[in-house]
C-alpha atoms as a PDB file:
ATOM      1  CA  UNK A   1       0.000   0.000   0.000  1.00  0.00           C
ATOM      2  CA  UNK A   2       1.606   3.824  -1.026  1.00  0.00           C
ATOM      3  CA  UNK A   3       2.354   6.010   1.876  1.00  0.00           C
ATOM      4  CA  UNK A   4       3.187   8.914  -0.032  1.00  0.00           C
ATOM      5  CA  UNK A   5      -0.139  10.590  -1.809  1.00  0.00           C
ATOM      6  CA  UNK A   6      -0.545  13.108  -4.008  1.00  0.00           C
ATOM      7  CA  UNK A   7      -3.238  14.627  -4.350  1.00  0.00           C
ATOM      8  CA  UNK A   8      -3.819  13.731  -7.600  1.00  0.00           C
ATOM      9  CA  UNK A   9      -3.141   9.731  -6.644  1.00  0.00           C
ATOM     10  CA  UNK A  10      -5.152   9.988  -3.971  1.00  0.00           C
ATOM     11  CA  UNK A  11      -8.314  11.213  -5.485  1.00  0.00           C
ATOM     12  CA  UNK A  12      -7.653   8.124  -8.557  1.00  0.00           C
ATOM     13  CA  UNK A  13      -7.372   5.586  -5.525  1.00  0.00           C
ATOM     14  CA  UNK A  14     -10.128   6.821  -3.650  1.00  0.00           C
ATOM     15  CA  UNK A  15     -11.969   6.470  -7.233  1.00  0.00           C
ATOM     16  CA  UNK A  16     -10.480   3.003  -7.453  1.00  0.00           C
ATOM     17  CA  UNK A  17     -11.841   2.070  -3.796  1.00  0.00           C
ATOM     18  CA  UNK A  18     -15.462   3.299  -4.499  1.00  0.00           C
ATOM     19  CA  UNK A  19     -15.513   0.985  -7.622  1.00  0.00           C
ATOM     20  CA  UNK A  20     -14.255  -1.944  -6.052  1.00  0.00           C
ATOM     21  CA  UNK A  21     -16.542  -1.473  -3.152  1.00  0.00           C
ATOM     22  CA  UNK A  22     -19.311  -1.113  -5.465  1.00  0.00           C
ATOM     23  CA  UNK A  23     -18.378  -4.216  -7.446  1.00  0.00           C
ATOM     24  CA  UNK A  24     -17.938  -5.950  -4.159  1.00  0.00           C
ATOM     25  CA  UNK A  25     -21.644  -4.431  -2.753  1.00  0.00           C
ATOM     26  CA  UNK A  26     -19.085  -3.333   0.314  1.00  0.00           C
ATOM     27  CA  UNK A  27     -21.012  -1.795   3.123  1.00  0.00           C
ATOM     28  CA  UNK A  28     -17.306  -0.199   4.251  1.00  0.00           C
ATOM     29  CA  UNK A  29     -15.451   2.058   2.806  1.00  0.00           C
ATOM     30  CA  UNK A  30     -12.189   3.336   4.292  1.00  0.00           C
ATOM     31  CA  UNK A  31     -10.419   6.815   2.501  1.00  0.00           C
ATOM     32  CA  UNK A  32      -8.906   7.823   5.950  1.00  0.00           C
ATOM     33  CA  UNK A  33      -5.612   7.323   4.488  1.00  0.00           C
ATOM     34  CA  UNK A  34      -6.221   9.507   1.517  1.00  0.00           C
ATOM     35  CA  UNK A  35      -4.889  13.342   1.119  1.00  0.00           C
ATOM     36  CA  UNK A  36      -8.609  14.217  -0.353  1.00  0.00           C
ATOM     37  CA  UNK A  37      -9.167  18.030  -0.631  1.00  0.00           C
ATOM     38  CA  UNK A  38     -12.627  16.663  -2.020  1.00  0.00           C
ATOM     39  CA  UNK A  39     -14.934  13.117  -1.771  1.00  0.00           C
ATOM     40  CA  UNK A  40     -15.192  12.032  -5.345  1.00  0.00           C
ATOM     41  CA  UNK A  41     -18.623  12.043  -6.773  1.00  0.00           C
ATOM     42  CA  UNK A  42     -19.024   8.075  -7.412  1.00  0.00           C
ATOM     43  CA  UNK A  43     -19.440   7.672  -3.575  1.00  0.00           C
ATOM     44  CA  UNK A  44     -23.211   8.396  -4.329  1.00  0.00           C
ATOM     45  CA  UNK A  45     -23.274   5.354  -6.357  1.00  0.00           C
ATOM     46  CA  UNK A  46     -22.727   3.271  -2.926  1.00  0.00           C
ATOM     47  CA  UNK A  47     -26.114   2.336  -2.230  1.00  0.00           C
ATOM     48  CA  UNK A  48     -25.366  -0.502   0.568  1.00  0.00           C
ATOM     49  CA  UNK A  49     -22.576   1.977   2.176  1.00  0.00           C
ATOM     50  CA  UNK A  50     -23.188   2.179   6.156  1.00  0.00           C
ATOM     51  CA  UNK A  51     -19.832   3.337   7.196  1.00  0.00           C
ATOM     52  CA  UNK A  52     -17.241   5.846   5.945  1.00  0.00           C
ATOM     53  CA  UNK A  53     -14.128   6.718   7.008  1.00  0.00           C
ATOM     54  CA  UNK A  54     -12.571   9.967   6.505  1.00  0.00           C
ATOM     55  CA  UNK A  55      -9.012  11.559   7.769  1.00  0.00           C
ATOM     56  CA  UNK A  56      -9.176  14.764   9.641  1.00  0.00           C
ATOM     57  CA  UNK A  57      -9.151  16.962   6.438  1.00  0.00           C
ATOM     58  CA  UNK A  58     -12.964  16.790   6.669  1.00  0.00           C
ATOM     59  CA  UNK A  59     -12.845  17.697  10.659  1.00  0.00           C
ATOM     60  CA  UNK A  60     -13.135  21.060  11.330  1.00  0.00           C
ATOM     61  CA  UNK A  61     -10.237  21.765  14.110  1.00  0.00           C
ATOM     62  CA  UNK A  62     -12.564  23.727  16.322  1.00  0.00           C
ATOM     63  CA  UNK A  63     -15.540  21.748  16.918  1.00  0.00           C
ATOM     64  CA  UNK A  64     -14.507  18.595  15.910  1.00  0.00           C
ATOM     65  CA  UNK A  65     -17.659  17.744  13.314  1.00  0.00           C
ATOM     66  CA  UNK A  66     -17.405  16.215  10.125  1.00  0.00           C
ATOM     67  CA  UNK A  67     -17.624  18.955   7.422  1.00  0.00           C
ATOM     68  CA  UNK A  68     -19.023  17.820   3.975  1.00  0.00           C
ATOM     69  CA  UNK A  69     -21.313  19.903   2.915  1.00  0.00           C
ATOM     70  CA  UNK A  70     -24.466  17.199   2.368  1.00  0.00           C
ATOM     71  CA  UNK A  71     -23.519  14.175   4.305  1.00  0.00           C
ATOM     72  CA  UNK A  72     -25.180  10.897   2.288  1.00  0.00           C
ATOM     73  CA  UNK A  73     -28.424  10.185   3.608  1.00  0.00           C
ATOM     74  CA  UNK A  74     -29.026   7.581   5.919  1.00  0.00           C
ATOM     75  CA  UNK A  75     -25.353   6.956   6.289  1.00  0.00           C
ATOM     76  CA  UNK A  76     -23.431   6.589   9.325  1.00  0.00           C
ATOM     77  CA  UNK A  77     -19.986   8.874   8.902  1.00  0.00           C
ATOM     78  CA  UNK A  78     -17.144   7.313  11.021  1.00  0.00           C
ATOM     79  CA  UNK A  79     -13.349   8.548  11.295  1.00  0.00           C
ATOM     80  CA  UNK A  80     -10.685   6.202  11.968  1.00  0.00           C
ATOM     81  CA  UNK A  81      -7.450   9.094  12.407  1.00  0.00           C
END
């Protein structure tokens, strides 16, 4: 597994993640280890999805909430830092 993300790799493996854990009808998905400035928009396509992990780029520092700015409905929104 790459430490070392770009940005740019990061987004294409969170890309690759979301289609393997839609091939795989996974109800898990884990980008916590991903440098993403933004979620990419196939995560909608994750029907079964219950739990996603996200690093602290998504916290905000202050209050310590989860900041996306619709979270998916009916989804439970988990991080793992």
């Amino acid at each position: 597994m790459q430490e070392n993300w770009t940005a740019e790799s990061g987004y294409i493996e969170a890309q690759r993640r979301i289609r393997a854990a839609a091939e795989s009808n996974h109800t898990t998905l884990d980008l916590h280890d991903l440098p993403l400035a933004d979620l990419p928009p196939e995560l909608g396509q994750l029907g079964g999805l219950k739990e996603l992990f996200l690093g602290n780029q998504f916290r905000d520092p202050e209050t310590g909430y989860i900041l996306l700015d619709r979270p998916p409905p009916n989804k439970n929104i988990v991080d793992l830092s």
